[in-house]
C-alpha atoms as a PDB file:
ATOM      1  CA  UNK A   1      -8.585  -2.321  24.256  1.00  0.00           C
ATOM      2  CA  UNK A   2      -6.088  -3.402  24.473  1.00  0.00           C
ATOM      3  CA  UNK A   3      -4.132  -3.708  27.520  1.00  0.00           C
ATOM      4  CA  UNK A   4      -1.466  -5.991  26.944  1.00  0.00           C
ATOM      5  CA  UNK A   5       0.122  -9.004  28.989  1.00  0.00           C
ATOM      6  CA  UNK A   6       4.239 -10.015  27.809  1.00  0.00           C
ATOM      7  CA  UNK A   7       5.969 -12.919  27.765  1.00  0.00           C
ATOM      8  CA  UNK A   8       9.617 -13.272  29.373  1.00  0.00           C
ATOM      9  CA  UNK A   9      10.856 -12.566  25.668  1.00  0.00           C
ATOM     10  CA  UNK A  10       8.490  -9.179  25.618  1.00  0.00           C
ATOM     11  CA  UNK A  11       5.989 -11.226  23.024  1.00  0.00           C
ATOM     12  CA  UNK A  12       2.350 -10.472  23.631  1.00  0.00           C
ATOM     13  CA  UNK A  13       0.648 -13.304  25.312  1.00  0.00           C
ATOM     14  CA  UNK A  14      -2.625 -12.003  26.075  1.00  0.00           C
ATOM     15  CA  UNK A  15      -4.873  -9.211  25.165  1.00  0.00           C
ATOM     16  CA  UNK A  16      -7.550  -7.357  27.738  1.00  0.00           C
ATOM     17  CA  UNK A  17      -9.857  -4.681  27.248  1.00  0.00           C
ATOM     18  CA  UNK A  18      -9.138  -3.436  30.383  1.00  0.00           C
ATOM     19  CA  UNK A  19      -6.325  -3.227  32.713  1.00  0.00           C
ATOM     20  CA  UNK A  20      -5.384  -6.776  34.471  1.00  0.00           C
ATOM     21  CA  UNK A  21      -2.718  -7.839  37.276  1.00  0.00           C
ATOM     22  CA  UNK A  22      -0.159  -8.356  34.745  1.00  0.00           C
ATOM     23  CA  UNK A  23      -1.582  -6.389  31.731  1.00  0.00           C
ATOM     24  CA  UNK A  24      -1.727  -2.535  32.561  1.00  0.00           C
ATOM     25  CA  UNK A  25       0.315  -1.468  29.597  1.00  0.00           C
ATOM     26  CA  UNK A  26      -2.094  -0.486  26.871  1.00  0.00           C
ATOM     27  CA  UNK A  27      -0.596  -0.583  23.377  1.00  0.00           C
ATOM     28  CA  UNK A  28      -2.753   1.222  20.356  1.00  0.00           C
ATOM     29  CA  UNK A  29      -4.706  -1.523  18.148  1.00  0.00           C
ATOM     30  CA  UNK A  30      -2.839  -0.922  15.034  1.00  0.00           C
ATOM     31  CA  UNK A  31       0.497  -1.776  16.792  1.00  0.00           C
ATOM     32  CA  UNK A  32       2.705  -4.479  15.194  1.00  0.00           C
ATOM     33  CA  UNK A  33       2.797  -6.443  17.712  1.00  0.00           C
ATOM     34  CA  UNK A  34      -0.881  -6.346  18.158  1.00  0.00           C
ATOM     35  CA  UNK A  35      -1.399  -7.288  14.975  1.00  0.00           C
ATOM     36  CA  UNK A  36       0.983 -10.110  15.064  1.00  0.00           C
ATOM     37  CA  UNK A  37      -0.315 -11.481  18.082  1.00  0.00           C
ATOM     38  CA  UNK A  38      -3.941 -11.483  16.194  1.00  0.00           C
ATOM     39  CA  UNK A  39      -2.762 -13.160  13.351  1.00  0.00           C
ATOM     40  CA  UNK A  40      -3.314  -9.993  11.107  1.00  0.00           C
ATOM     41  CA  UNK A  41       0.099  -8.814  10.355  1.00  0.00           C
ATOM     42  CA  UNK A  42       0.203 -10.692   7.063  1.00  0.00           C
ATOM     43  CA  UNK A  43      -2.922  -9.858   5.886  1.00  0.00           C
ATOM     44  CA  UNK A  44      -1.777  -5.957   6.226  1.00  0.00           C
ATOM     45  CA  UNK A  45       1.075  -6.803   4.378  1.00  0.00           C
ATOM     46  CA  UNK A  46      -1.088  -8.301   1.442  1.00  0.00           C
ATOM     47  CA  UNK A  47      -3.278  -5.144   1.608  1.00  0.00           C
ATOM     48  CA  UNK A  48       0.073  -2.833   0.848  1.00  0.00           C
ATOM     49  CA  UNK A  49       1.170  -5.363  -1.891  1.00  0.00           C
ATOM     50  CA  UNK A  50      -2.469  -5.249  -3.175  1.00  0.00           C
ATOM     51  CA  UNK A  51      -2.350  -1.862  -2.907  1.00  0.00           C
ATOM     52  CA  UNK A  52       0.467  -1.300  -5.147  1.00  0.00           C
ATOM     53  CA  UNK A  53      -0.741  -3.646  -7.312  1.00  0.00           C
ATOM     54  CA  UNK A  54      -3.879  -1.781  -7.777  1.00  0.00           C
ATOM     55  CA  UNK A  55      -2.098   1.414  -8.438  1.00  0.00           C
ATOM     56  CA  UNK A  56      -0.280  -0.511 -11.525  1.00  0.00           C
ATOM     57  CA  UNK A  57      -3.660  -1.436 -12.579  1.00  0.00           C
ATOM     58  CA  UNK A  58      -5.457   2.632 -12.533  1.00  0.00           C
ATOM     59  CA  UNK A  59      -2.014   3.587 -14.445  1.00  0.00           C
ATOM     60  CA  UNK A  60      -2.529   1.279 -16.955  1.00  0.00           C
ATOM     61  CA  UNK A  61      -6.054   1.978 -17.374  1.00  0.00           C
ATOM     62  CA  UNK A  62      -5.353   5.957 -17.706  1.00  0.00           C
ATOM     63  CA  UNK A  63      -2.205   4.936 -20.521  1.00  0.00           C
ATOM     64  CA  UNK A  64      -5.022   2.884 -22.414  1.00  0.00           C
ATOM     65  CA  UNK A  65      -7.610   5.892 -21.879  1.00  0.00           C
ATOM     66  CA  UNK A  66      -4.907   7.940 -23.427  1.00  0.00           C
ATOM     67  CA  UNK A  67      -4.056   5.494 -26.001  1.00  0.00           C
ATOM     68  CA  UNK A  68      -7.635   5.080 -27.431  1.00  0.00           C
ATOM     69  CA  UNK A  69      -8.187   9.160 -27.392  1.00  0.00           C
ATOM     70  CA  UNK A  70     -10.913   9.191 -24.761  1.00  0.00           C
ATOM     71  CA  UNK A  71      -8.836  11.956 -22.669  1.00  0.00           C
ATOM     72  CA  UNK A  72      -5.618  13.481 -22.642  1.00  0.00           C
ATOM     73  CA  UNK A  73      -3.005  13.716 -19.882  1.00  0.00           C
ATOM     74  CA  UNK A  74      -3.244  17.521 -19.832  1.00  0.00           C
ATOM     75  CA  UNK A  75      -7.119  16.942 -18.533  1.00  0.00           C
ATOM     76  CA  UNK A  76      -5.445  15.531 -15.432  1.00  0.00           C
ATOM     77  CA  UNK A  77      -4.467  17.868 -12.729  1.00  0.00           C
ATOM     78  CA  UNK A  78      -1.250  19.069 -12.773  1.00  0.00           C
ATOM     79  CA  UNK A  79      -0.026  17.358  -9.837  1.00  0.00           C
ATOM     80  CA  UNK A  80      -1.487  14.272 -10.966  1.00  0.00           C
ATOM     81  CA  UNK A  81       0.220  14.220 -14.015  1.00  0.00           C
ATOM     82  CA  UNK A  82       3.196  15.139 -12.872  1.00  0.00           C
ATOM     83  CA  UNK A  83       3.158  12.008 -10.161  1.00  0.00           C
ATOM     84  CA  UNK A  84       2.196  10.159 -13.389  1.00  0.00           C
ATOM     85  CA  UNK A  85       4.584  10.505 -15.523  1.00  0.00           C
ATOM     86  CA  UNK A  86       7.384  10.845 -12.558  1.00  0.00           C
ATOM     87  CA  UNK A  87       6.121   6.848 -12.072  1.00  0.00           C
ATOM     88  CA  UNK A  88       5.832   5.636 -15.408  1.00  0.00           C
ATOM     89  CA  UNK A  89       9.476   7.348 -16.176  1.00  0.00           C
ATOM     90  CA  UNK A  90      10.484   5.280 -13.281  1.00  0.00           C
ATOM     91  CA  UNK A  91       8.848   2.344 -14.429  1.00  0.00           C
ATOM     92  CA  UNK A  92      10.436   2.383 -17.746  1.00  0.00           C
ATOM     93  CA  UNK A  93      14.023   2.498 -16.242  1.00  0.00           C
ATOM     94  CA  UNK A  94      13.025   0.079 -13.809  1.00  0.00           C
ATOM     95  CA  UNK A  95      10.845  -2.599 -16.206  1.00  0.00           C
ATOM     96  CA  UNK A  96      10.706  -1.215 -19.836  1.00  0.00           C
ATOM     97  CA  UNK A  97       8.745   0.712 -21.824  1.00  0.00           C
ATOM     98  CA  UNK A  98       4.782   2.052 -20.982  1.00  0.00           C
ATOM     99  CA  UNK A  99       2.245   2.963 -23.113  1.00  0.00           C
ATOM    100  CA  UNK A 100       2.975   6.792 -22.779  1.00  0.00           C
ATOM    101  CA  UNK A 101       6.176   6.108 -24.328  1.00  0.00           C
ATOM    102  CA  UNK A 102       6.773   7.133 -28.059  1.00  0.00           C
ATOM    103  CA  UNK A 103       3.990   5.194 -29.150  1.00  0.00           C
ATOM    104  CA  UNK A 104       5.359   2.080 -30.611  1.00  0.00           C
ATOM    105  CA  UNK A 105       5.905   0.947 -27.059  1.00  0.00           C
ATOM    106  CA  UNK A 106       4.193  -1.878 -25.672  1.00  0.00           C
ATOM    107  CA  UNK A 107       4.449  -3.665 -22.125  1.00  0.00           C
END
């Protein structure tokens, strides 16, 4: 699934798991317009903003690890603190100051 049936405007009007008279186009489940016909092309939208929100939340967990001395950045990987600091350097020229900042910074 699923093979797809169109409207006169090319909108999905019906969904088959198998070829019909009408429906032998078969679009991959993940496909906007798939999703959109389901109903589910908001809710991946909310998972990518939840997403990003979630990422907000591990960085600011690992700048309050650092804070309180339970582990340094240099214990992370490399590349990880590299991507790190690349987003909190961002973040301050985008919304202020972070945690890693000089210290007296506070968000």
């Amino acid at each position: 699934m699923p093979y797809v049936q169109r409207g006169l405007g090319g909108e999905i009007t019906a969904l088959y798991a198998q070829p019909h008279p009408g429906a032998e186009e078969f679009v991959p489940h993940a496909s906007p317009d798939v999703l959109a016909f389901l109903g589910q092309a908001e809710d991946r939208a909310l998972f990518g903003e939840l997403d990003i929100e979630f990422v907000r939340v591990i960085e600011d967990l690992i700048d309050v690890l650092i804070q309180k001395n339970v582990f340094k950045l240099t214990d992370l990987p490399p590349q990880a603190q590299a991507k790190l600091l690349a987003r909190q350097r961002l973040r301050k020229r985008l919304n202020g100051p972070s945690l890693l900042g000089s210290g007296n910074d506070v968000i």
